[in-house]
Structure formats: structure tokens, C-alpha cells
ModelCIF file with pLDDT and N, C-alpha, C, O atoms, coordinates in Angstrom:
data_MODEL
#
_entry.id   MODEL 
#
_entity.id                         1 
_entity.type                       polymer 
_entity.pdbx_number_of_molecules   1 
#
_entity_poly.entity_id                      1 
_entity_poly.type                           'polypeptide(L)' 
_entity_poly.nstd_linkage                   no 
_entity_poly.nstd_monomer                   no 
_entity_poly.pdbx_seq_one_letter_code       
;(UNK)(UNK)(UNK)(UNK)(UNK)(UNK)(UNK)(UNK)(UNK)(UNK)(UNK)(UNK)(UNK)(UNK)(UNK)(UNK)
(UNK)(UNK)(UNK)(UNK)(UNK)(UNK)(UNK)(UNK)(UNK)(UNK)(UNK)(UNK)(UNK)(UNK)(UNK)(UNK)
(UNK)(UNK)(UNK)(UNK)(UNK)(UNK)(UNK)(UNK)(UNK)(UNK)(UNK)(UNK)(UNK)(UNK)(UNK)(UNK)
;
_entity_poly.pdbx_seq_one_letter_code_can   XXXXXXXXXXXXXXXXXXXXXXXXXXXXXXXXXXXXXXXXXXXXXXXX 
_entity_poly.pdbx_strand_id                 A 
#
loop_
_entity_poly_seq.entity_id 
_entity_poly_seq.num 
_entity_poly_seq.mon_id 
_entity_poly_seq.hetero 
1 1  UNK n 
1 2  UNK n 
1 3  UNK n 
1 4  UNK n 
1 5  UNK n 
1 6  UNK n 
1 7  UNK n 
1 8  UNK n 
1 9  UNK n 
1 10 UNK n 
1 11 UNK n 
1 12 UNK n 
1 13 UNK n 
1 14 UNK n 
1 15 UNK n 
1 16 UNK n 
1 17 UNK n 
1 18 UNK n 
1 19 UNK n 
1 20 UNK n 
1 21 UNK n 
1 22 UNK n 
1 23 UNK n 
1 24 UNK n 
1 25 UNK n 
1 26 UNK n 
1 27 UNK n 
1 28 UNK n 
1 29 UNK n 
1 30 UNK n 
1 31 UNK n 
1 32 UNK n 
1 33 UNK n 
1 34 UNK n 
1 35 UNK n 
1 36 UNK n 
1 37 UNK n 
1 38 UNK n 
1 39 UNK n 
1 40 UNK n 
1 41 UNK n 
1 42 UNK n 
1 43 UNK n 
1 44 UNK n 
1 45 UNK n 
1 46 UNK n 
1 47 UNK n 
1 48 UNK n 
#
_struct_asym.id          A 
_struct_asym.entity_id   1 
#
loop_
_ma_qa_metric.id 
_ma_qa_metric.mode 
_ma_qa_metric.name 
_ma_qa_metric.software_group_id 
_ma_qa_metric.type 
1 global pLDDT . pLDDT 
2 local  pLDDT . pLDDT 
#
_ma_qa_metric_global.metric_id      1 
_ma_qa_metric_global.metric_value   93.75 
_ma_qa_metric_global.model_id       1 
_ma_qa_metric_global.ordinal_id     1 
#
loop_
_ma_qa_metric_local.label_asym_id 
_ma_qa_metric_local.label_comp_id 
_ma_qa_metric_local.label_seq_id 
_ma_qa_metric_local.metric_id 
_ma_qa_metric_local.metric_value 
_ma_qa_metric_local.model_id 
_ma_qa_metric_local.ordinal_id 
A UNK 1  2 92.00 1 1  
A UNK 2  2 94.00 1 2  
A UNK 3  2 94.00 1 3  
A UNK 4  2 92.00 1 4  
A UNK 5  2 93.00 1 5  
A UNK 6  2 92.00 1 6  
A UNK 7  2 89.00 1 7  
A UNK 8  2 89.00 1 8  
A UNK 9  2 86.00 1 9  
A UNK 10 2 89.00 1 10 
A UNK 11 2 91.00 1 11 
A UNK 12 2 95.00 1 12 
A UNK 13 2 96.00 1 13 
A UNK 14 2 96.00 1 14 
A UNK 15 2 95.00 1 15 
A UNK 16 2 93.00 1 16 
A UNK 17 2 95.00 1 17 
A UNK 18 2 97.00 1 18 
A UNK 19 2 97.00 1 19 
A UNK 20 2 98.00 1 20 
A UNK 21 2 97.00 1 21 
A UNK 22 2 98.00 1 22 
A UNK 23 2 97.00 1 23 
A UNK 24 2 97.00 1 24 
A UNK 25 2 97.00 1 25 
A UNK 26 2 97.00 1 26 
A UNK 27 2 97.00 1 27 
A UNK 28 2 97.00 1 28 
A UNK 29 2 97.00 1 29 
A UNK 30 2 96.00 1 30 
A UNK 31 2 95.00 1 31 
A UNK 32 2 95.00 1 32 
A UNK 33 2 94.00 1 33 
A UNK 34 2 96.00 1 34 
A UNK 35 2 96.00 1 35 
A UNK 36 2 96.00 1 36 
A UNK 37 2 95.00 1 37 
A UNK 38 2 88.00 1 38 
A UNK 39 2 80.00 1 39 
A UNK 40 2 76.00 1 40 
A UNK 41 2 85.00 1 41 
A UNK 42 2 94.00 1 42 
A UNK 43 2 96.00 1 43 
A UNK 44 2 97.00 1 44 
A UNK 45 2 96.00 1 45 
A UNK 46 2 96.00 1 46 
A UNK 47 2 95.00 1 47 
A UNK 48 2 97.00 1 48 
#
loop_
_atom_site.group_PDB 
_atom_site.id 
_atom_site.type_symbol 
_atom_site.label_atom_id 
_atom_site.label_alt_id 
_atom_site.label_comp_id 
_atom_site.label_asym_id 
_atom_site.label_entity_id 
_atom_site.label_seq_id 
_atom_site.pdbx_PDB_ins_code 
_atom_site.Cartn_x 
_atom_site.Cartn_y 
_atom_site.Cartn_z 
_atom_site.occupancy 
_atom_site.B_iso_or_equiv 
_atom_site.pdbx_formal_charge 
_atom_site.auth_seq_id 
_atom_site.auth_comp_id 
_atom_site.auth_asym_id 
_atom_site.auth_atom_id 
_atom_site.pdbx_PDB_model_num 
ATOM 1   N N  . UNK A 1 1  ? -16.642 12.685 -0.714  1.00 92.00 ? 1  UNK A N  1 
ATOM 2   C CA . UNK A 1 1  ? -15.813 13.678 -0.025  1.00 92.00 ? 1  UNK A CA 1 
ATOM 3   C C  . UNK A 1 1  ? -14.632 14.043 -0.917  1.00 92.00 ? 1  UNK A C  1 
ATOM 4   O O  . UNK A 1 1  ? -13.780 13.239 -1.295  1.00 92.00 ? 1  UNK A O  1 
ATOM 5   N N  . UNK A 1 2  ? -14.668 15.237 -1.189  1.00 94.00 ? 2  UNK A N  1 
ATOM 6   C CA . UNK A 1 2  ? -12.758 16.065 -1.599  1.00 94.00 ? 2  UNK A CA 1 
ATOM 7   C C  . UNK A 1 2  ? -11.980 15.583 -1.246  1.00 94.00 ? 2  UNK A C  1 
ATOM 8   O O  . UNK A 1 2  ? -12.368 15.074 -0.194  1.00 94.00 ? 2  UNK A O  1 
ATOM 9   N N  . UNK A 1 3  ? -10.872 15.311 -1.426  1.00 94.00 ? 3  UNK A N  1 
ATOM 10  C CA . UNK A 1 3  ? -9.432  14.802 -1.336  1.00 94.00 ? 3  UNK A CA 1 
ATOM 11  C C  . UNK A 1 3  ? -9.365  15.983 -0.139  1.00 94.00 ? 3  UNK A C  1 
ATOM 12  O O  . UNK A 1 3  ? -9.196  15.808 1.068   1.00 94.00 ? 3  UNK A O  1 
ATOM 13  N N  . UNK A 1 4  ? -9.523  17.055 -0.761  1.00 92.00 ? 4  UNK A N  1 
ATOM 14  C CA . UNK A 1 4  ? -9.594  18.536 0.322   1.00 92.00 ? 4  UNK A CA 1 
ATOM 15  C C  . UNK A 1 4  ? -9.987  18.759 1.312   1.00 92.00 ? 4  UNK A C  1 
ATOM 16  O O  . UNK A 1 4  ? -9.652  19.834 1.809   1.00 92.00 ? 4  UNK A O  1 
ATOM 17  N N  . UNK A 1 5  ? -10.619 18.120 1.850   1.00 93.00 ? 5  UNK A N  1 
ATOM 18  C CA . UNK A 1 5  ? -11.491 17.814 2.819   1.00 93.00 ? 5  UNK A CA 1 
ATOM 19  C C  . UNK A 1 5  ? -11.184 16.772 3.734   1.00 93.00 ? 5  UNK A C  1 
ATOM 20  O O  . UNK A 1 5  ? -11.971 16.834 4.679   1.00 93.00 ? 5  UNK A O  1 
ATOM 21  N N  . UNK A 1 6  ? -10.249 15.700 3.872   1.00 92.00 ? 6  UNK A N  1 
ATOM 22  C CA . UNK A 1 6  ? -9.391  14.935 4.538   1.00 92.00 ? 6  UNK A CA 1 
ATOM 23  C C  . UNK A 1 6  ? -8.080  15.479 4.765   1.00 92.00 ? 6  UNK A C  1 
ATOM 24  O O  . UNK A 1 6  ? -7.359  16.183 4.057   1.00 92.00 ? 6  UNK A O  1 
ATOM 25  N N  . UNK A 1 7  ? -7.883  14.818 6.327   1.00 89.00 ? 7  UNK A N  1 
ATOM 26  C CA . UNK A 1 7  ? -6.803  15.459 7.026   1.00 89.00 ? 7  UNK A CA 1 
ATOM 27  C C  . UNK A 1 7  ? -5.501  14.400 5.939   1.00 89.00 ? 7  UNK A C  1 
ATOM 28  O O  . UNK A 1 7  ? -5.146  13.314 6.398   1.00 89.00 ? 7  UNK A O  1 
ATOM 29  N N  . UNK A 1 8  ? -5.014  14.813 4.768   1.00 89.00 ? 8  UNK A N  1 
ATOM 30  C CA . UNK A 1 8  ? -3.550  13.923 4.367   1.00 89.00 ? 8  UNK A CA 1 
ATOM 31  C C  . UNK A 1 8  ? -2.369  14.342 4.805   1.00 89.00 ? 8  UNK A C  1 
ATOM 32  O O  . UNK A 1 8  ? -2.158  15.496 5.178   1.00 89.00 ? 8  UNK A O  1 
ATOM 33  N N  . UNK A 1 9  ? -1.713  13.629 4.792   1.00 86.00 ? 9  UNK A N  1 
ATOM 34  C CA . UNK A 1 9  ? -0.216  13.564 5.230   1.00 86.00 ? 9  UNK A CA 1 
ATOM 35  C C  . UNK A 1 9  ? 0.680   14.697 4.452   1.00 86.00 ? 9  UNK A C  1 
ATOM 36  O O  . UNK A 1 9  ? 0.715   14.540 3.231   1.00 86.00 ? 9  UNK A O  1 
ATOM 37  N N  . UNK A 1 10 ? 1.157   15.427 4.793   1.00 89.00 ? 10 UNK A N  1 
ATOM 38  C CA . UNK A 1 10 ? 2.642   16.762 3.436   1.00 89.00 ? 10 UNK A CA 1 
ATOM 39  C C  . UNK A 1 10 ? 3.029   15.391 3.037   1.00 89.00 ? 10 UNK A C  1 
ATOM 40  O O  . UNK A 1 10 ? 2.983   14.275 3.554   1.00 89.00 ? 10 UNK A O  1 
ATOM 41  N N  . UNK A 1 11 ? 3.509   16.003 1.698   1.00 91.00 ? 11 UNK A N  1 
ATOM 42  C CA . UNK A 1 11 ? 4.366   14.802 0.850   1.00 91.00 ? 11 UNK A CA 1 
ATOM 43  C C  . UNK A 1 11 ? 5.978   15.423 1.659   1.00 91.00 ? 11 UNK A C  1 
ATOM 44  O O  . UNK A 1 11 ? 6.455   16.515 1.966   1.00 91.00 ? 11 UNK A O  1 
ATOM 45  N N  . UNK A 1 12 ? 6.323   14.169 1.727   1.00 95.00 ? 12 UNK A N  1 
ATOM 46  C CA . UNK A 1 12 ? 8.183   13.532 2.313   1.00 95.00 ? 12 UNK A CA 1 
ATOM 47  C C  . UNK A 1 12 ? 8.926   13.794 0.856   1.00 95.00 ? 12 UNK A C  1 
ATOM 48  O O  . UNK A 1 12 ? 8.723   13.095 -0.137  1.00 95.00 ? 12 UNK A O  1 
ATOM 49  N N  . UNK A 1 13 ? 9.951   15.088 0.917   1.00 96.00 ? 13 UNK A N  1 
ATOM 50  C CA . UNK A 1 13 ? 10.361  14.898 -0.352  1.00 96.00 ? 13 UNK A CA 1 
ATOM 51  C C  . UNK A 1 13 ? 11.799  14.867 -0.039  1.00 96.00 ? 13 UNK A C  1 
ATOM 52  O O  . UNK A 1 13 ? 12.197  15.972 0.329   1.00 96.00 ? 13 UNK A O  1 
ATOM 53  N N  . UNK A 1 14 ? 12.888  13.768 -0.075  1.00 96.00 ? 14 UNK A N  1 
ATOM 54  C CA . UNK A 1 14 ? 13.875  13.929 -0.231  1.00 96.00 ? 14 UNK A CA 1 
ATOM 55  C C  . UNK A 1 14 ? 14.568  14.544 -1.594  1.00 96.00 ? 14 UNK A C  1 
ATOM 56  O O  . UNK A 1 14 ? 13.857  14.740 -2.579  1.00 96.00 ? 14 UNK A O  1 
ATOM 57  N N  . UNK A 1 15 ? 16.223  14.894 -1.625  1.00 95.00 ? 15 UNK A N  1 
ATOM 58  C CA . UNK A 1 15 ? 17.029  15.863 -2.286  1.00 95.00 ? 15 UNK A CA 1 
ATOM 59  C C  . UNK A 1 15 ? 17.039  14.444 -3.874  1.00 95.00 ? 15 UNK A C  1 
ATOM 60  O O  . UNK A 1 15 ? 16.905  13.221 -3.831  1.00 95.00 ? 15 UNK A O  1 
ATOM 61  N N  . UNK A 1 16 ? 17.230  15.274 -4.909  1.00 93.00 ? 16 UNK A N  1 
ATOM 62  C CA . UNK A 1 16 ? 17.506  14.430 -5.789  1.00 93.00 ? 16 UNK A CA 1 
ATOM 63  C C  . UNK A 1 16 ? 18.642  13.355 -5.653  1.00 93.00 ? 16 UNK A C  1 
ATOM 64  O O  . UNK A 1 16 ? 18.563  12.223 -6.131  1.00 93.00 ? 16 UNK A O  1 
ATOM 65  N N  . UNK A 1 17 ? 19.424  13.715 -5.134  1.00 95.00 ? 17 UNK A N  1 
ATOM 66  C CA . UNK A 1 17 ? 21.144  12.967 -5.228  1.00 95.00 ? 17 UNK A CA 1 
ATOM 67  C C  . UNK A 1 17 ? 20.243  11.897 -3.916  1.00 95.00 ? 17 UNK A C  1 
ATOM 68  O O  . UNK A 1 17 ? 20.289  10.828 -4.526  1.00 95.00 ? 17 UNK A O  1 
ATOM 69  N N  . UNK A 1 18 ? 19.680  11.642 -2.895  1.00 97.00 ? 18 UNK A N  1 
ATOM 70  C CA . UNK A 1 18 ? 19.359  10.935 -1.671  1.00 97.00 ? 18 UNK A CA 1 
ATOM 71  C C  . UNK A 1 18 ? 19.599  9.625  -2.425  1.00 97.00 ? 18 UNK A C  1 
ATOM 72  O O  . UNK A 1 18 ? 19.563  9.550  -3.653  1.00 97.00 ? 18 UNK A O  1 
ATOM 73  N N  . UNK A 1 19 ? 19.865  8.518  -1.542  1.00 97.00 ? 19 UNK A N  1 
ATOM 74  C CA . UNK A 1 19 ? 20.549  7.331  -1.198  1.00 97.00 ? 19 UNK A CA 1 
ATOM 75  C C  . UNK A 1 19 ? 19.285  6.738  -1.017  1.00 97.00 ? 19 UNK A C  1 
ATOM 76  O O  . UNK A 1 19 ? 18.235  7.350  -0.823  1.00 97.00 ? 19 UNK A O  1 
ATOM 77  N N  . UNK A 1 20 ? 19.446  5.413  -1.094  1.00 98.00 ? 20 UNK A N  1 
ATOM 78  C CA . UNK A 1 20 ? 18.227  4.468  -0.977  1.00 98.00 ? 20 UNK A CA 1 
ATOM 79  C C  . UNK A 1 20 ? 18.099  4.277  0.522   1.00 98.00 ? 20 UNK A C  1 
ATOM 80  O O  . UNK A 1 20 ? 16.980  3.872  0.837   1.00 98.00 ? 20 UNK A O  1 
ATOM 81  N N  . UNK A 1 21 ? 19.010  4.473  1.619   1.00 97.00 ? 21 UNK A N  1 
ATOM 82  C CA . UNK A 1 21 ? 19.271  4.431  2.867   1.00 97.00 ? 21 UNK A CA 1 
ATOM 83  C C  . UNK A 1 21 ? 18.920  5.543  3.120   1.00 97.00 ? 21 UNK A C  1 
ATOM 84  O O  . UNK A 1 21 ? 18.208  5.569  4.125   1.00 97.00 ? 21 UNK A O  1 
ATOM 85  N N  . UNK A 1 22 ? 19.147  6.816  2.515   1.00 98.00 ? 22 UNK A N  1 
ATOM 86  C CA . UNK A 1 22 ? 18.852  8.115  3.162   1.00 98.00 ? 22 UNK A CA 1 
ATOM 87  C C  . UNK A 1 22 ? 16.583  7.767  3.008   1.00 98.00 ? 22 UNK A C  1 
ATOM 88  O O  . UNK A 1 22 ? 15.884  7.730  4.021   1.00 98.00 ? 22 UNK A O  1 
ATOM 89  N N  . UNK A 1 23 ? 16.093  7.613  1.782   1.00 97.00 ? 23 UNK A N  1 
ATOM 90  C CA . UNK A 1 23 ? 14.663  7.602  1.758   1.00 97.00 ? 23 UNK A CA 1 
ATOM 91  C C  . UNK A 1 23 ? 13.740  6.565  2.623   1.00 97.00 ? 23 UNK A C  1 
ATOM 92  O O  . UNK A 1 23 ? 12.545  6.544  2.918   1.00 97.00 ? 23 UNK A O  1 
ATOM 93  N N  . UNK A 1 24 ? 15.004  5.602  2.925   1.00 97.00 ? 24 UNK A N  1 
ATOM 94  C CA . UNK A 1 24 ? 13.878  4.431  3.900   1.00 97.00 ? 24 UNK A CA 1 
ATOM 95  C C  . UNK A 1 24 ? 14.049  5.449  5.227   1.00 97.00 ? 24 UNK A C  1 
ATOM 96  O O  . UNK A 1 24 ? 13.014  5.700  5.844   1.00 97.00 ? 24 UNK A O  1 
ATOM 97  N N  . UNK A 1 25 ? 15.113  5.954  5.622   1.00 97.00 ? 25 UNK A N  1 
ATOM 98  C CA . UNK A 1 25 ? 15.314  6.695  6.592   1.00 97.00 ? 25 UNK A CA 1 
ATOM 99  C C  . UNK A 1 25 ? 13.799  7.020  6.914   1.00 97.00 ? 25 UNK A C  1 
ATOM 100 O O  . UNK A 1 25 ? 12.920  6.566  7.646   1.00 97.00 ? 25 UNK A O  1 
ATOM 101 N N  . UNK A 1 26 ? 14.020  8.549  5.530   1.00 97.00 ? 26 UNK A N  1 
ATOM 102 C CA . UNK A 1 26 ? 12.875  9.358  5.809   1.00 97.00 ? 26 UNK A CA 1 
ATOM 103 C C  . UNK A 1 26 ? 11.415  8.526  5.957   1.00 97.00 ? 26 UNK A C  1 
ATOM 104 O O  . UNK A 1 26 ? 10.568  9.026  6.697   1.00 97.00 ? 26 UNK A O  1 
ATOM 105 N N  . UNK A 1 27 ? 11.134  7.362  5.315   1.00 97.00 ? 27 UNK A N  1 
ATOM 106 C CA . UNK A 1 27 ? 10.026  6.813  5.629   1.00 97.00 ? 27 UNK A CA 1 
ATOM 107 C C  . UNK A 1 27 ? 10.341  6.238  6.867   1.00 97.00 ? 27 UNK A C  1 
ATOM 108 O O  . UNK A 1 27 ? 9.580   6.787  7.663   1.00 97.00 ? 27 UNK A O  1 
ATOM 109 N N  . UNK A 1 28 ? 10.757  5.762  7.224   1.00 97.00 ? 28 UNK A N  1 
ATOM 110 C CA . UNK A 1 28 ? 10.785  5.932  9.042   1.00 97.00 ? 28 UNK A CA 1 
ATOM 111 C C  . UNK A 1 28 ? 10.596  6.813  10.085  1.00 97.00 ? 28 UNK A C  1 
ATOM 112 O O  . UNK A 1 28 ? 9.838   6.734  11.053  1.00 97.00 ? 28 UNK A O  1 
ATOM 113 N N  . UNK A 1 29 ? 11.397  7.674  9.756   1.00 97.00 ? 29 UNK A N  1 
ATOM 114 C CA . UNK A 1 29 ? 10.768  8.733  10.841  1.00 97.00 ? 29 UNK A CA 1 
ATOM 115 C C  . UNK A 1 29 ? 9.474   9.077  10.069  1.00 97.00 ? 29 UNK A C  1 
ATOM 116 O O  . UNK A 1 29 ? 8.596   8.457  10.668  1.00 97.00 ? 29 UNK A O  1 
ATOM 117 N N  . UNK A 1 30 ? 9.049   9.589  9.290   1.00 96.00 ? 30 UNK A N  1 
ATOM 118 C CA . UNK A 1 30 ? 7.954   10.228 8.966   1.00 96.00 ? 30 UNK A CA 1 
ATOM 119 C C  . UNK A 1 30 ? 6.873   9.068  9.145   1.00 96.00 ? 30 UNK A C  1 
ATOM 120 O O  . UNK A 1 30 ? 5.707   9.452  9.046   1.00 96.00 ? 30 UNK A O  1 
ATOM 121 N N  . UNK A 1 31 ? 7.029   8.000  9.340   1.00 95.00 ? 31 UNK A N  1 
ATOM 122 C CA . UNK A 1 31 ? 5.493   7.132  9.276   1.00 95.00 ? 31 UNK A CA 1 
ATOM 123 C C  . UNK A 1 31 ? 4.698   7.043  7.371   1.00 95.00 ? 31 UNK A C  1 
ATOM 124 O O  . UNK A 1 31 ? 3.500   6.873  7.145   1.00 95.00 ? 31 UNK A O  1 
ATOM 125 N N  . UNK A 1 32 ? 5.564   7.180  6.528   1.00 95.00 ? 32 UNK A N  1 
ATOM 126 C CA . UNK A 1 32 ? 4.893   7.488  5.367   1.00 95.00 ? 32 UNK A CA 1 
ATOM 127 C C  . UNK A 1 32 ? 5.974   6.286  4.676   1.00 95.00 ? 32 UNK A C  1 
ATOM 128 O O  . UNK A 1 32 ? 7.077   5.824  4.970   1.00 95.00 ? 32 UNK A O  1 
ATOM 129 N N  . UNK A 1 33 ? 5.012   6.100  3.650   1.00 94.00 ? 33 UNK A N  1 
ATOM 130 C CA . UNK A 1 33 ? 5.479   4.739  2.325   1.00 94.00 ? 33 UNK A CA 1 
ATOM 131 C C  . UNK A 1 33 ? 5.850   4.929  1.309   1.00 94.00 ? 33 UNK A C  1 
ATOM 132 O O  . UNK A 1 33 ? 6.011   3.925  0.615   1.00 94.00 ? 33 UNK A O  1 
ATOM 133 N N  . UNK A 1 34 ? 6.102   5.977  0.834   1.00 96.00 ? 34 UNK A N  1 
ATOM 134 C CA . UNK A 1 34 ? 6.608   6.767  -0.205  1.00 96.00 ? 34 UNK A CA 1 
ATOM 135 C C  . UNK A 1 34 ? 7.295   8.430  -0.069  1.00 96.00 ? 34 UNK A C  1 
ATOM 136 O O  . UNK A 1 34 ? 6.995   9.488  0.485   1.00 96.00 ? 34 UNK A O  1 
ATOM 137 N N  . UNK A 1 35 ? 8.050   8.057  -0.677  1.00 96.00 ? 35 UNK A N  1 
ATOM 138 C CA . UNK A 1 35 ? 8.909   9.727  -0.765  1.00 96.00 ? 35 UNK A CA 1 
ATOM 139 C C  . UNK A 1 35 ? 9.203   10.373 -1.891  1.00 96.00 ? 35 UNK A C  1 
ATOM 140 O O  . UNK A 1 35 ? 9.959   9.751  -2.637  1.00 96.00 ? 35 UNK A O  1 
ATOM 141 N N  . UNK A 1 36 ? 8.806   11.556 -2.302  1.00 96.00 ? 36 UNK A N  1 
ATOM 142 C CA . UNK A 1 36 ? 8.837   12.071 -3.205  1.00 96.00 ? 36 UNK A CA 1 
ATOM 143 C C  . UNK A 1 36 ? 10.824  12.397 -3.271  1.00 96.00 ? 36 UNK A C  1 
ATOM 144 O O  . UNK A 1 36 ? 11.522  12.629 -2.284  1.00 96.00 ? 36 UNK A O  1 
ATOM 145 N N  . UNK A 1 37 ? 11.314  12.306 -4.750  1.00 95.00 ? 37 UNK A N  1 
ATOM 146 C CA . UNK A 1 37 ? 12.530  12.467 -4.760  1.00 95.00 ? 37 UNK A CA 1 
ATOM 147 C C  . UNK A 1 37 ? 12.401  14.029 -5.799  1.00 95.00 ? 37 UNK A C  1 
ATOM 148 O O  . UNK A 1 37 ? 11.721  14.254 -6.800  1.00 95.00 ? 37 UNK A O  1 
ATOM 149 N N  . UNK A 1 38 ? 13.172  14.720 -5.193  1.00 88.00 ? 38 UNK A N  1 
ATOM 150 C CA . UNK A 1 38 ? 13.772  15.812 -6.332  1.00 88.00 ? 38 UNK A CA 1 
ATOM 151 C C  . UNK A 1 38 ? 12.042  16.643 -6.449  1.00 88.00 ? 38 UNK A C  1 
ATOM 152 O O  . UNK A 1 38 ? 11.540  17.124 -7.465  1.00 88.00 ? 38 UNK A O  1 
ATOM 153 N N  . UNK A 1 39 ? 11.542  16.590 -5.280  1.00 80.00 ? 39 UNK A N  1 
ATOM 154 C CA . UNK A 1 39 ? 10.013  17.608 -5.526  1.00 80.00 ? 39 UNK A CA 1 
ATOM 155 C C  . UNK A 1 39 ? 9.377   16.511 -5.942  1.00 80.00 ? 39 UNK A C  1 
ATOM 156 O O  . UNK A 1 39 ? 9.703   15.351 -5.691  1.00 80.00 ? 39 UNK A O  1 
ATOM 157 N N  . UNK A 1 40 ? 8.074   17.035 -6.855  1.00 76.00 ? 40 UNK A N  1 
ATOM 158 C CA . UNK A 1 40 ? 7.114   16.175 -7.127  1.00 76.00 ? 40 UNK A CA 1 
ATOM 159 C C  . UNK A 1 40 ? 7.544   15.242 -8.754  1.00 76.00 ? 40 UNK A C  1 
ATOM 160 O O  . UNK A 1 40 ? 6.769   14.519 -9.381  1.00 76.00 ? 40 UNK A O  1 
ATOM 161 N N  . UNK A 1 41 ? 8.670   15.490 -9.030  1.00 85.00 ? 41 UNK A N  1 
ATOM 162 C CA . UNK A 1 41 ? 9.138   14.402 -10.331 1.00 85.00 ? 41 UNK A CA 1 
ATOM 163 C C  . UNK A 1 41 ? 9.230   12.839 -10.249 1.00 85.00 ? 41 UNK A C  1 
ATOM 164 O O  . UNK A 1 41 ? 8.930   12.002 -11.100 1.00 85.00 ? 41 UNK A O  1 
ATOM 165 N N  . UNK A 1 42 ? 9.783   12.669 -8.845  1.00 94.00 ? 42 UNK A N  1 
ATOM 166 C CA . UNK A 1 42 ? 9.720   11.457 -9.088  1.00 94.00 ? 42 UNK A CA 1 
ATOM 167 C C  . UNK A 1 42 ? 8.976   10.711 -7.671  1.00 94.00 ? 42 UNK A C  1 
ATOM 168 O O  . UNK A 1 42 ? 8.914   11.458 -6.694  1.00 94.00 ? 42 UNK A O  1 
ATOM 169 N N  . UNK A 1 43 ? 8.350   9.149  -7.476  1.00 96.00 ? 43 UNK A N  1 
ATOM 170 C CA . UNK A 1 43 ? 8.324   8.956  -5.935  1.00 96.00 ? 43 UNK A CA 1 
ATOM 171 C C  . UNK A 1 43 ? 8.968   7.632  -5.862  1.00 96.00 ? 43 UNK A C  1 
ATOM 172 O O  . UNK A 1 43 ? 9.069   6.933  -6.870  1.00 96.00 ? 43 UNK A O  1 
ATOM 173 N N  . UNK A 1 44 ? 9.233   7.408  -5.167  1.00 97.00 ? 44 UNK A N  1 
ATOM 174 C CA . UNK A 1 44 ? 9.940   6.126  -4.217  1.00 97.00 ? 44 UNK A CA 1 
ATOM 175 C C  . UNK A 1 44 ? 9.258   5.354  -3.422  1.00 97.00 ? 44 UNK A C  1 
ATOM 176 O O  . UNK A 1 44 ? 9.355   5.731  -2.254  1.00 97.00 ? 44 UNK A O  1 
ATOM 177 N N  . UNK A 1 45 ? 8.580   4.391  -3.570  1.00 96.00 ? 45 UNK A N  1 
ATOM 178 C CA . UNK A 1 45 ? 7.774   3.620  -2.233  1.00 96.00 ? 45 UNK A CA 1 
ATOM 179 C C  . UNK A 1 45 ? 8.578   2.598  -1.473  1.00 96.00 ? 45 UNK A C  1 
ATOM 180 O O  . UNK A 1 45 ? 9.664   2.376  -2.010  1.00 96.00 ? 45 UNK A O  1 
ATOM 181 N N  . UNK A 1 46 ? 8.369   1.976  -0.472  1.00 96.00 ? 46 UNK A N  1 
ATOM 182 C CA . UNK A 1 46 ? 8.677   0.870  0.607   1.00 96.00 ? 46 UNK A CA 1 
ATOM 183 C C  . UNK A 1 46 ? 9.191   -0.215 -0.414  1.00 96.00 ? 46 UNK A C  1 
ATOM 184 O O  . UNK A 1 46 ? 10.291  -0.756 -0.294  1.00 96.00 ? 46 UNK A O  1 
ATOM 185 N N  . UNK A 1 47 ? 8.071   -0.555 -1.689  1.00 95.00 ? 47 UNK A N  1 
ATOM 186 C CA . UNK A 1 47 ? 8.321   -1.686 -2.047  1.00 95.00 ? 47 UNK A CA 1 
ATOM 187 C C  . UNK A 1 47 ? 9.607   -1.580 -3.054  1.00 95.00 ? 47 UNK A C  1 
ATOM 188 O O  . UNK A 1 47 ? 10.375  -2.526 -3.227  1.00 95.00 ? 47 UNK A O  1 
ATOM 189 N N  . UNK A 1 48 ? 9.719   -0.542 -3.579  1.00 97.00 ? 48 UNK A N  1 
ATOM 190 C CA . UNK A 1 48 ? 10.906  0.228  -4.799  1.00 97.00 ? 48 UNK A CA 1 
ATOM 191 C C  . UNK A 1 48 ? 11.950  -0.085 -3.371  1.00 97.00 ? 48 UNK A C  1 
ATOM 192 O O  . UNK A 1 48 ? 13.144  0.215  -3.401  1.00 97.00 ? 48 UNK A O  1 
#
């Protein structure tokens, strides 16, 4: 199966300047383990 073809999650992208408190945030409300910082340059996971 395509990647395309599964229902995935939008990528969570917090602002470049975001806080390590502001991205666990967003992985909280959003239900997601990683957050993209500053668009798709950089990501951030649970365990970071």
C-alpha cells in the first residue's frame, strides 16, 4: 500500500523560536510524538 493511500496524521509544526514546553504542549493536544519545528527543517520527538 502507498503511504497515499493511508489515512496519516498533518504534520504539527510549531514556530521556530517555540520552547520545549510550548512543543510537548502541542504534542498533547494533538495526540502526535513529534513536531515539526520552523516547517519541515527540523522535528522534535517525545523522546528529544
Amino acid at each position: 500500500t502507498s503511504l497515499a493511500e493511508l489515512e496519516l496524521v498533518p504534520a504539527v509544526v510549531a514556530a521556530d523560536d517555540a520552547t520545549l514546553r510550548e512543543v510537548a504542549g502541542l504534542m498533547v493536544a494533538s495526540g502526535v510524538s513529534a513536531v515539526l519545528v520552523g516547517g519541515a527543517h527540523s522535528i522534535i520527538t517525545e523522546r528529544d
